[in-house]
Protein backbone atom coordinates (compact mmCIF):
# COMPACT_ATOMS: atom_id res chain seq x y z
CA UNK A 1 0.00 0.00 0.00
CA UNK A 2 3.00 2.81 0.77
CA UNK A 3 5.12 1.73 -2.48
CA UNK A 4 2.15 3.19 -4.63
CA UNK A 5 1.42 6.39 -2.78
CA UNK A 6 5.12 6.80 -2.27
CA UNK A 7 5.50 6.78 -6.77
CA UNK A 8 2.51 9.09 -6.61
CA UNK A 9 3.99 11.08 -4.55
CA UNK A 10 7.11 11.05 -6.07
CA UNK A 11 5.75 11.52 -9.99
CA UNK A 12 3.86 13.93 -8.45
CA UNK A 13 6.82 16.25 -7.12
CA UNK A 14 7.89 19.19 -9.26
CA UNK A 15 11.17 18.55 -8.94
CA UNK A 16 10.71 15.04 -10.85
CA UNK A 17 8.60 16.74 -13.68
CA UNK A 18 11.10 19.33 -14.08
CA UNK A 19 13.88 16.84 -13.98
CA UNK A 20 11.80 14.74 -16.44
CA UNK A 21 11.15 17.27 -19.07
CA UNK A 22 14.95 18.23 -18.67
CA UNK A 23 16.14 14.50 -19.54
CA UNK A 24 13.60 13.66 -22.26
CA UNK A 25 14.12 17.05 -24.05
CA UNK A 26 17.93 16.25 -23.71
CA UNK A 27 17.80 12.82 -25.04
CA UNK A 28 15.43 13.70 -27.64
CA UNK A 29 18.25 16.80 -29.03
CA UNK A 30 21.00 14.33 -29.02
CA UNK A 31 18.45 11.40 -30.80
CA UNK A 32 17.72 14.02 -33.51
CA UNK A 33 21.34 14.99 -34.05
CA UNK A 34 22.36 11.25 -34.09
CA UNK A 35 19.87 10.21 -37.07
CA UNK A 36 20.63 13.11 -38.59
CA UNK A 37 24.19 12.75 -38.77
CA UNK A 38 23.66 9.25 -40.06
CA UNK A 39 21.14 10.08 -42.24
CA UNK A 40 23.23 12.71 -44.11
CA UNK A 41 26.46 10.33 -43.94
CA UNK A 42 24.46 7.36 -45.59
CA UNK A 43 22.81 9.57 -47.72
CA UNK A 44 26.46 11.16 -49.31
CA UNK A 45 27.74 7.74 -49.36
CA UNK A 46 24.57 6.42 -51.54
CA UNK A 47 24.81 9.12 -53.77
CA UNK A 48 28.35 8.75 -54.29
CA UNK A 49 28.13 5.47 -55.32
CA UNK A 50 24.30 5.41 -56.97
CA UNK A 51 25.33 8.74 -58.94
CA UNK A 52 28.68 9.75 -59.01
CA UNK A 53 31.07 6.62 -59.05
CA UNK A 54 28.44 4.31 -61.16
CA UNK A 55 28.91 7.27 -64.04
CA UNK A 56 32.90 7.42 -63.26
CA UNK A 57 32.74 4.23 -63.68
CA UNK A 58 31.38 4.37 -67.10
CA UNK A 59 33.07 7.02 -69.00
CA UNK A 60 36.57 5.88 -67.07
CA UNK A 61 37.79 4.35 -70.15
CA UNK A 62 36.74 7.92 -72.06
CA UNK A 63 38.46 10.00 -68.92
CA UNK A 64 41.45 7.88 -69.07
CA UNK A 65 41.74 8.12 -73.04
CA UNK A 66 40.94 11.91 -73.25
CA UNK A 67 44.08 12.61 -70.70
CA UNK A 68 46.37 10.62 -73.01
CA UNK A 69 49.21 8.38 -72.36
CA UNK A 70 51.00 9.63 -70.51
CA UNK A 71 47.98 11.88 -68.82
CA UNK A 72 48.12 15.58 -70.47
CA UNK A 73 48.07 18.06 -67.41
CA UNK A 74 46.39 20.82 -69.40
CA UNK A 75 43.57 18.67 -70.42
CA UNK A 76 43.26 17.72 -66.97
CA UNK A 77 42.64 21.39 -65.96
CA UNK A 78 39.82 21.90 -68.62
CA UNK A 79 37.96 18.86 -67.27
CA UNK A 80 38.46 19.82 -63.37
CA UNK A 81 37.15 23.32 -64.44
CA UNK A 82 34.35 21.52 -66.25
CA UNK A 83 33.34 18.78 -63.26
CA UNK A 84 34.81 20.15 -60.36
CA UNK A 85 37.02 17.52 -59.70
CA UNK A 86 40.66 17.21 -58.33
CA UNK A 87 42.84 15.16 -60.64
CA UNK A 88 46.46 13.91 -59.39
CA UNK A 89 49.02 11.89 -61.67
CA UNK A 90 51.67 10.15 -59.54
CA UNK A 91 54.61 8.94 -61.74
CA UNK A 92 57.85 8.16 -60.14
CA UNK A 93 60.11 10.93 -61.93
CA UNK A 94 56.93 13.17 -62.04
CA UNK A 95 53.27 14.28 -61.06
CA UNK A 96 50.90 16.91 -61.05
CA UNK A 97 47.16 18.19 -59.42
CA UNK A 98 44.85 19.84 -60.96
CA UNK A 99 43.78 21.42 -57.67
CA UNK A 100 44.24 21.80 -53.52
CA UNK A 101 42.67 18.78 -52.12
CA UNK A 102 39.73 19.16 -50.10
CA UNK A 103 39.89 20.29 -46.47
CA UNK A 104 40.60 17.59 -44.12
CA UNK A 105 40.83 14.92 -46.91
CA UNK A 106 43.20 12.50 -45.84
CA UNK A 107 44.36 9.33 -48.30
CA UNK A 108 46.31 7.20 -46.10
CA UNK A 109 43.38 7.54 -43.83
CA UNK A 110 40.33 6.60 -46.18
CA UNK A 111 38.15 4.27 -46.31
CA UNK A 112 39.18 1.91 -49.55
CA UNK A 113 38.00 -0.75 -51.24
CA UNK A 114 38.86 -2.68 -54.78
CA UNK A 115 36.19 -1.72 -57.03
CA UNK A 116 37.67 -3.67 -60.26
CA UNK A 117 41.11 -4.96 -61.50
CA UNK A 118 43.41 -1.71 -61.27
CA UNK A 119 40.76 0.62 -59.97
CA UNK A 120 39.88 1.53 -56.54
CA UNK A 121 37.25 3.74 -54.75
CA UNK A 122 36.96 5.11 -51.18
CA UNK A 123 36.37 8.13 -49.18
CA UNK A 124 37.66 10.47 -46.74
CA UNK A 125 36.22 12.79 -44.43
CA UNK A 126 33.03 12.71 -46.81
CA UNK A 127 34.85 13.27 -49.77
CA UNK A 128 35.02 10.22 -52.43
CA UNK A 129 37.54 9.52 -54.59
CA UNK A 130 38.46 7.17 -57.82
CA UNK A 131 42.13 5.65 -58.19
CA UNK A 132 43.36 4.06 -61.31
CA UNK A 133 46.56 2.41 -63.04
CA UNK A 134 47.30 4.37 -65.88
CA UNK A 135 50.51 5.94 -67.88
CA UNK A 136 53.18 3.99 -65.60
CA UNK A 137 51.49 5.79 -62.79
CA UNK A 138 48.29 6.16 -60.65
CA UNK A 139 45.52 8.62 -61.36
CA UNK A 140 43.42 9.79 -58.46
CA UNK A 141 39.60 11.13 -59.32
CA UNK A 142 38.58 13.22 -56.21
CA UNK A 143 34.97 14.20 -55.82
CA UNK A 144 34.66 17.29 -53.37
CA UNK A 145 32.17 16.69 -50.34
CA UNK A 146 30.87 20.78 -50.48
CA UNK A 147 30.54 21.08 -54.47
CA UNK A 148 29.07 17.33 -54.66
CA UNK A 149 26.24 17.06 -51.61
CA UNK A 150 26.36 20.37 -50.09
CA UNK A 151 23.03 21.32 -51.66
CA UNK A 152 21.33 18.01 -50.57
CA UNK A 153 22.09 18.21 -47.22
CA UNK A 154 20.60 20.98 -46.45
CA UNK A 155 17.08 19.97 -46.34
CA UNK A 156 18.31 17.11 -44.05
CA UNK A 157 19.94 20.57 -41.54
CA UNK A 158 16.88 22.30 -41.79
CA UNK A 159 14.71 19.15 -40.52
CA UNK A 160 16.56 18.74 -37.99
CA UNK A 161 16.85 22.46 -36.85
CA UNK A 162 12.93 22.31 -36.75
CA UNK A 163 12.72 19.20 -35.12
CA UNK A 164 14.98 20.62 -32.02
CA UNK A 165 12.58 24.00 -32.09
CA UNK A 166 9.60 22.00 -31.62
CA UNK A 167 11.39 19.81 -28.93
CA UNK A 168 12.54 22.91 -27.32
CA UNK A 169 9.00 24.67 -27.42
CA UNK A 170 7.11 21.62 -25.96
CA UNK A 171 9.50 21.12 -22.79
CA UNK A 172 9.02 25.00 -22.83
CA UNK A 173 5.17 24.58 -22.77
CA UNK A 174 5.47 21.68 -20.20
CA UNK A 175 7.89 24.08 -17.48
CA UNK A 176 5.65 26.73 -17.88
CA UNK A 177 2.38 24.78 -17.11
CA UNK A 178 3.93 23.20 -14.43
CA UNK A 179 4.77 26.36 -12.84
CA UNK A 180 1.81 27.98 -14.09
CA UNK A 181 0.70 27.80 -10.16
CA UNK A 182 3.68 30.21 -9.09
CA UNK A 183 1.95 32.80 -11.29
CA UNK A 184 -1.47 33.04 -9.26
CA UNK A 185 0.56 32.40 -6.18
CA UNK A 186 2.50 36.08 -7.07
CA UNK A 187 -1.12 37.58 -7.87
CA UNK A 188 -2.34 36.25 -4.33
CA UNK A 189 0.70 37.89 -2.53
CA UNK A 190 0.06 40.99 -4.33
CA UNK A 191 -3.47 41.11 -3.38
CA UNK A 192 -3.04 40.50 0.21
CA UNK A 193 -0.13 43.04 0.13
CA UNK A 194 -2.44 45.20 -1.37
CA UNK A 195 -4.74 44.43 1.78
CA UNK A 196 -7.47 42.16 -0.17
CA UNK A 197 -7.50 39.28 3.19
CA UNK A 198 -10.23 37.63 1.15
CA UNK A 199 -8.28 37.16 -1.91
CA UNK A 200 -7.85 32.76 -2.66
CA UNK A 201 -5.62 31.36 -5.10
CA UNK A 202 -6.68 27.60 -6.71
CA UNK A 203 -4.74 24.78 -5.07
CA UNK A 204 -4.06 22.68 -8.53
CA UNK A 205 -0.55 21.62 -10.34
CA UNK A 206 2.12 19.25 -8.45
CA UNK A 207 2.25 18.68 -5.20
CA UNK A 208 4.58 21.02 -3.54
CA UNK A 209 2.82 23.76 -5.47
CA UNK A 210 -0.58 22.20 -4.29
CA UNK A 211 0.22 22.26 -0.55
CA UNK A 212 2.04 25.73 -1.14
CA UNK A 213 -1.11 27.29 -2.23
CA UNK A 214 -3.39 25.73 0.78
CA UNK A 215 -0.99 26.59 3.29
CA UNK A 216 -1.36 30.22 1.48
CA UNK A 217 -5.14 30.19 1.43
CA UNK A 218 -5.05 29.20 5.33
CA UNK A 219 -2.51 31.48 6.45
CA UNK A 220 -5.24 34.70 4.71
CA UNK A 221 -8.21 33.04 6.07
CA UNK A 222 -6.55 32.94 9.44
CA UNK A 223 -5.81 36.76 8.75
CA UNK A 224 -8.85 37.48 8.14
CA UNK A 225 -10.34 36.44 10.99
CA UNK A 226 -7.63 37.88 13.07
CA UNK A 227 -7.81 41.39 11.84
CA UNK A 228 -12.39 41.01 11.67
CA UNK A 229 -11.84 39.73 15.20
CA UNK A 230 -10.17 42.64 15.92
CA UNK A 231 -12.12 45.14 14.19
CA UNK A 232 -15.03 43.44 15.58
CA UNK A 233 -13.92 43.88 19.38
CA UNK A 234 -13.53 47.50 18.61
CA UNK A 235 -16.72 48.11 17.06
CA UNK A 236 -18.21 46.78 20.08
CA UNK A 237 -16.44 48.26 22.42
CA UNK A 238 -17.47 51.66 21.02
CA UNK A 239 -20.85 50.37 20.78
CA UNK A 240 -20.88 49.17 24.51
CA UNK A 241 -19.51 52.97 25.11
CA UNK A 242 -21.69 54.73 23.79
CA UNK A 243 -24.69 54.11 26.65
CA UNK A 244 -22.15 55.33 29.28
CA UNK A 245 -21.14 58.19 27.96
CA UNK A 246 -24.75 59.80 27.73
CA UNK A 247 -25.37 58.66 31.32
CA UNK A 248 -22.08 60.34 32.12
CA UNK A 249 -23.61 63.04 30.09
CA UNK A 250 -26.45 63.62 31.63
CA UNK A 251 -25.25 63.27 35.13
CA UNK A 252 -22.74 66.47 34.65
CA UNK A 253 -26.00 68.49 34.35
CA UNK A 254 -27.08 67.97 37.60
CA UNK A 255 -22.96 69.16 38.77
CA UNK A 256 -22.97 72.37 40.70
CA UNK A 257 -19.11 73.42 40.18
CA UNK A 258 -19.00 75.30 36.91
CA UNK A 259 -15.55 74.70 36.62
CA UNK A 260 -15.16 71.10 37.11
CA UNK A 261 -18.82 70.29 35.23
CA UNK A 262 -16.82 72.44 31.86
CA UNK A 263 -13.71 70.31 32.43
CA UNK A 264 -15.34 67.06 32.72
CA UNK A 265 -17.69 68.36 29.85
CA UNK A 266 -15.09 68.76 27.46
CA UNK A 267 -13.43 65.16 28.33
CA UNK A 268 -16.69 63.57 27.84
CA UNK A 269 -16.90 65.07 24.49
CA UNK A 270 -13.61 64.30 23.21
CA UNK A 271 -14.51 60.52 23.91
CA UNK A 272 -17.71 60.86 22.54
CA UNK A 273 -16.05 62.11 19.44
CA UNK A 274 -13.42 59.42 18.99
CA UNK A 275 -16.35 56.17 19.37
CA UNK A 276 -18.29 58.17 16.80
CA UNK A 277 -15.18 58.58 14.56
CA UNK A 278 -14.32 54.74 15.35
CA UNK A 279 -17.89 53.47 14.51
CA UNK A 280 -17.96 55.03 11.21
CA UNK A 281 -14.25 53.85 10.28
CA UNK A 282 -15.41 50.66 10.87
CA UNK A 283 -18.58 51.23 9.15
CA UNK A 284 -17.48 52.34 5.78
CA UNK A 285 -14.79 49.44 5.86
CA UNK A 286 -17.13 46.92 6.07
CA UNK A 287 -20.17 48.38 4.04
CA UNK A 288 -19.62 50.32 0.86
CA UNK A 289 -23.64 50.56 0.70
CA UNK A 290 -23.01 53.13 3.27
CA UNK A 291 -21.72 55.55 0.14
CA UNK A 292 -24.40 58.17 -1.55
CA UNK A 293 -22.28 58.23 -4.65
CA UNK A 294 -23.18 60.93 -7.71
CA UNK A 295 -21.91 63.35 -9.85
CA UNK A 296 -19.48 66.01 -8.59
CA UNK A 297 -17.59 68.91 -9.35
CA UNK A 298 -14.11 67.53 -7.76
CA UNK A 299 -12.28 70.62 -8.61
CA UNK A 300 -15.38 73.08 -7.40
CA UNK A 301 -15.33 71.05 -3.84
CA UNK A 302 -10.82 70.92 -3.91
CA UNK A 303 -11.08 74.79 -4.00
CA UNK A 304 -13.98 74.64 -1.32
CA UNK A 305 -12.06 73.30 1.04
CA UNK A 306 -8.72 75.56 0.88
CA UNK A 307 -10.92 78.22 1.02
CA UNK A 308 -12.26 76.75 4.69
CA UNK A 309 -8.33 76.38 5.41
CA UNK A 310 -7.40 79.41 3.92
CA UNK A 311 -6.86 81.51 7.16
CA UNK A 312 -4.51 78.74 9.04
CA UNK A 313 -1.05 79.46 8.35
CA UNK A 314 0.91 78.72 6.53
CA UNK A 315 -2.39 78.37 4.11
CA UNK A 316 -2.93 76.29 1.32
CA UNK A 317 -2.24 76.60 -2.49
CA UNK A 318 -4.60 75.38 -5.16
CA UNK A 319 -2.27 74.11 -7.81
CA UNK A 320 -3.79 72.42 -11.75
CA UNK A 321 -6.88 70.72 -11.23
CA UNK A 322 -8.52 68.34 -13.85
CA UNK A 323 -11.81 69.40 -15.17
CA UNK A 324 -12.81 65.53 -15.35
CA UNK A 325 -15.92 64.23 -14.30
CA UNK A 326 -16.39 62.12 -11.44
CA UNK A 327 -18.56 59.89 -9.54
CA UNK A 328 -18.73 59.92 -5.67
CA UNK A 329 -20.11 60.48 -2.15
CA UNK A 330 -19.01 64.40 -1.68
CA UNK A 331 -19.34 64.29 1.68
CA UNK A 332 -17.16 61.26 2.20
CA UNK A 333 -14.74 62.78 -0.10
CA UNK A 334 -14.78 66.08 1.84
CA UNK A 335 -13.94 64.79 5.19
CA UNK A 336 -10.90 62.74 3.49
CA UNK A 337 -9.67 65.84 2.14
CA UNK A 338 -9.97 68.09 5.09
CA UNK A 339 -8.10 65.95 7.31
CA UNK A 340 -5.59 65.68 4.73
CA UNK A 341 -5.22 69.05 4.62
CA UNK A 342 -5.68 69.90 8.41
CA UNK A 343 -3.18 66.82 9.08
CA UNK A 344 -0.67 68.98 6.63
CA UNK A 345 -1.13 72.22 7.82
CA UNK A 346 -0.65 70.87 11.67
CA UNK A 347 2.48 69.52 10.87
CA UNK A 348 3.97 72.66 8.64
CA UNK A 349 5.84 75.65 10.61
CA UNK A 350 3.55 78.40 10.24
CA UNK A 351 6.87 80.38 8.31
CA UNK A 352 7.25 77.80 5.98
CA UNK A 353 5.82 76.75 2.35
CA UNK A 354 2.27 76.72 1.50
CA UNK A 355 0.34 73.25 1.76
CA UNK A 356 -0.11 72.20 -2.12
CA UNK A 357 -3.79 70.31 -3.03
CA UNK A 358 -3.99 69.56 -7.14
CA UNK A 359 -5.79 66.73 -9.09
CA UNK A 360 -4.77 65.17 -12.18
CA UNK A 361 -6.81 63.19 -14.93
CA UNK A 362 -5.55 59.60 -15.25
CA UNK A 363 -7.33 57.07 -18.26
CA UNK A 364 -9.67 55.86 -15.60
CA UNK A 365 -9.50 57.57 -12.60
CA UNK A 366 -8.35 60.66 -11.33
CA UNK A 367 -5.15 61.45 -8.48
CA UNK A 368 -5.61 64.01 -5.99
CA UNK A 369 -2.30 65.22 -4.24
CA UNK A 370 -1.63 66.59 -0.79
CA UNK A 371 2.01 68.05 -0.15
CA UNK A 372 3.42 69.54 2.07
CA UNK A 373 7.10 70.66 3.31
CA UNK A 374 6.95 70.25 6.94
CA UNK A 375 8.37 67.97 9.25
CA UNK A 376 7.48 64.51 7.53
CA UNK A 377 7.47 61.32 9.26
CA UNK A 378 9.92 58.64 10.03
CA UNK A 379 10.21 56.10 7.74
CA UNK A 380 9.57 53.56 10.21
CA UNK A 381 5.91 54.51 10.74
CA UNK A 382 4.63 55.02 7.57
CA UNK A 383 3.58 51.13 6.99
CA UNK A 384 1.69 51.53 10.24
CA UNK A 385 0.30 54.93 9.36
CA UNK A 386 -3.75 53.65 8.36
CA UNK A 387 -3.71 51.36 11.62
CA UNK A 388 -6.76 52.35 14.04
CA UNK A 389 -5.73 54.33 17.09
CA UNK A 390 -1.78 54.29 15.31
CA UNK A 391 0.40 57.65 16.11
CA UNK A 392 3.69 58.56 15.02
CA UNK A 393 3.85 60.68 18.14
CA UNK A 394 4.79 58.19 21.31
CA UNK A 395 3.95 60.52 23.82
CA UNK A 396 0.86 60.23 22.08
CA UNK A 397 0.01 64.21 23.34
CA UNK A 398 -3.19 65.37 22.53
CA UNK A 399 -1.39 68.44 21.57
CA UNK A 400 0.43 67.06 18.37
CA UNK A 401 -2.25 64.97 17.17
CA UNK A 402 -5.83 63.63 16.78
CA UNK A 403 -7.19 59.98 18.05
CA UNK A 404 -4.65 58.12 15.59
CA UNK A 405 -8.44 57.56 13.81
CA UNK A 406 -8.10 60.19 10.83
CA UNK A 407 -6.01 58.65 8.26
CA UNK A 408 -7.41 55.18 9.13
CA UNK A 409 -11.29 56.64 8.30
CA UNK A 410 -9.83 57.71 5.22
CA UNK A 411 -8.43 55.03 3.96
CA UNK A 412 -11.81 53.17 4.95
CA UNK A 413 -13.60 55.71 2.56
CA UNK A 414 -11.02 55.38 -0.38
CA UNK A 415 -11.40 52.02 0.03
CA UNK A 416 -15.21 51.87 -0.41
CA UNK A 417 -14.73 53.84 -3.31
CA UNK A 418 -12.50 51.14 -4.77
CA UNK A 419 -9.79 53.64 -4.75
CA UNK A 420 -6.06 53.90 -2.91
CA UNK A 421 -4.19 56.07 -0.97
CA UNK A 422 -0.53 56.28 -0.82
CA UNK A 423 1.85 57.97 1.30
CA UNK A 424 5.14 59.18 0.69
CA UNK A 425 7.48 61.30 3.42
CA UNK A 426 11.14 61.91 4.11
CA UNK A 427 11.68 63.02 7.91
CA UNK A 428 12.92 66.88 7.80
CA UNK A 429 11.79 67.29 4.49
CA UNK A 430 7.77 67.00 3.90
CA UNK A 431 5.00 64.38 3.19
CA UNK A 432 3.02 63.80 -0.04
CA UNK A 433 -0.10 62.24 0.24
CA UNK A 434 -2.00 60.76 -2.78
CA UNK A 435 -5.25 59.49 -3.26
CA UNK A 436 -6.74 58.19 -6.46
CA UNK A 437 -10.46 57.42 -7.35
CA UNK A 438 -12.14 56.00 -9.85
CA UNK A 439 -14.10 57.82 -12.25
CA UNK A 440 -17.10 55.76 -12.69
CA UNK A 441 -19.53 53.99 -9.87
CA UNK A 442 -18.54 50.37 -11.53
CA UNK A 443 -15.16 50.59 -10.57
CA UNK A 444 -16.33 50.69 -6.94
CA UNK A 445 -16.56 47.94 -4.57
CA UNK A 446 -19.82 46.66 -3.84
């Protein structure tokens, strides 16, 4: 029972498959460029001796009696220049070649073999030669291997040069769908990086990759649940809150000392303000519906707002803004980019450069930008920046800062507009905030 769930597991591995492909497309390379090195061999030496030799042969006794006895070197030449052959006469007080021999070609080497009385054939390095008794002396007929089957080879080359693409494309097709899960697996990681918990990838292909991608879906769901279970406890925590802070309310009315009941007034308020600001966060993360999305004059609401802002030093600057239309809840919108620009203007010397607010059309969507040149933020904290209740600040002094709840209500609203927000800061040197939206109501999660 284990030795065939062990093969399974084994053929299953993608490790073997790759290994697999790897060997068969090797073996199937060198197979092709086996055959066709015999095929081309055995198909020069059949032609040599079907074609060539069978005609030498024939018109040796006209070859022989042409040349003259002894052989006549010029007329030699004129048949060389005619054929293409390489004639040699060996004599013992003299000789003479019509030609250099052919590259590589080696007689004491070749391959010989008595083809009749005084005549003998063989061939070296591919090229085939003719030897014959004549005029006290020995005449050698060479046949060149490039001027002779050069030509008909190539066919056999360009076979085989196709047969290795298409080997090479199908082990190519075979690694890629075998790592074809690796592909969804970088899509999942960029979703939950991009903070989609609910994002799940298929668990298919080989078995590493298989348990790879369920260990991935687990680790998300367990994510998920983590970061709703926390969400959840603070949604009803503020809910739970809410009851005691009117009682609290109402029993500072009945408080005779003006002083303290103002005191205790304002502290009451200030937490009644930051479970109001919590509830809605966590409202408009969970439930888009919660949007009254319509037309809107982005660039008439941009300059509404600086000019709310415009007395707080060191003020804000309207730079270029888009005349684009767009599709969204203005409130929503409005109370991302006031505490934008509040958040900017807090952090800015009063002396220093003007907070900058412009928009810019993009194919589908349009990016609003919030800059300023203040203090900026360490880079440290700017991951952590959207957390609830999350501020830079330690000392977490109500003086240099809100509830930590600002930027994480914005990014709730973005969100349910199926838009981002991004930001960007160098300590010392300023922070740029941008936020993009979609144009349309369809691109918006639902």
């Amino acid at each position: 029972m284990m030795k065939p769930r062990r093969l399974k597991r084994m053929f299953g591995s993608v490790f073997t498959r790759l290994l697999i492909v790897t060997v068969v497309a090797g073996l199937a390379i060198n197979v092709t460029l086996i055959v066709g090195h015999l095929i081309i061999r055995f198909h020069n030496e059949n032609a040599f001796e079907r074609d060539l030799l069978n005609n030498l042969v024939l018109y040796t006794e006209y070859l022989v009696d042409d040349l003259g006895d002894p052989p006549d070197e010029g007329r030699a030449q004129e048949i060389a220049r005619r054929t293409g052959l390489v004639i040699r006469f060996e004599h013992p007080e003299h000789g003479w070649q019509t030609g250099p021999l052919p590259r590589f070609f080696n007689l004491h080497r070749a391959h010989v073999h008595r083809y009749a009385s005084g005549m003998w054939v063989g061939s070296s390095r591919g090229n085939h030669f003719l030897r014959i008794l004549h005029g006290g002396g020995e005449l050698l007929f060479i046949v060149p291997r490039d001027g002779y089957h050069g030509g008909d080879n190539l066919w056999v080359v360009a076979v085989m040069a196709l047969l290795m693409g298409l080997i090479l494309a199908g082990a190519y097709r075979v690694i890629r769908k075998t790592l074809t899960p690796l592909h969804a697996l970088k899509t999942g990681v960029d979703q939950v990086a991009a903070g989609k918990l609910d994002h799940r990838i298929p668990e298919v292909g080989a078995s590493e990759l298989r348990r790879l991608a369920q260990a991935f879906n687990d680790m998300t769901r367990r994510l998920d649940q983590l970061l709703h279970s926390k969400e959840q406890l603070l949604l009803d925590v503020s809910h739970e809150l809410r009851s005691p802070i009117t009682r609290l309310k109402v029993q500072l009315e009945f408080l005779k000392d003006a002083e303290t009941k103002e005191s205790l007034r304002a502290d009451v308020a200030e937490m009644e303000a930051m479970v109001t600001t919590l509830l809605e966060s966590a409202r408009l993360r969970h439930a888009a519906a919660a949007l009254n999305c319509k037309p809107v004059d982005m660039g008439e609401l941009i300059r509404s707002l600086a000019a709310d802002v415009c007395d707080v030093k060191p003020g804000v600057v309207v730079g270029e803004l888009a005349d684009v239309p767009v599709v969204a809840d203005p409130e929503k919108i409005k109370t991302v980019l006031r505490n934008l620009l509040e958040n900017a203007l807090k952090h800015t010397p009063e002396d220093g450069s003007e907070v900058c607010i412009a928009m810019a059309a993009l194919p589908d969507s349009i990016e609003i930008v919030v800059a300023d040149k203040g203090e900026g933020i360490p880079a440290a904290a700017l991951p952590h920046l959207f957390e609830p209740f999350y501020r830079p600040d330690v000392s977490r002094s109500r003086k240099t800062g809100g509830y930590g709840l600002g930027l994480s209500l914005c990014k709730a609203i973005v969100d349910a507009h199926g838009g981002s927000i991004e930001i960007a800061s160098t300590l010392g040197e300023g922070t740029r905030v941008t936020v993009t939206l979609p144009r349309s109501a369809d691109s918006q999660k639902l």
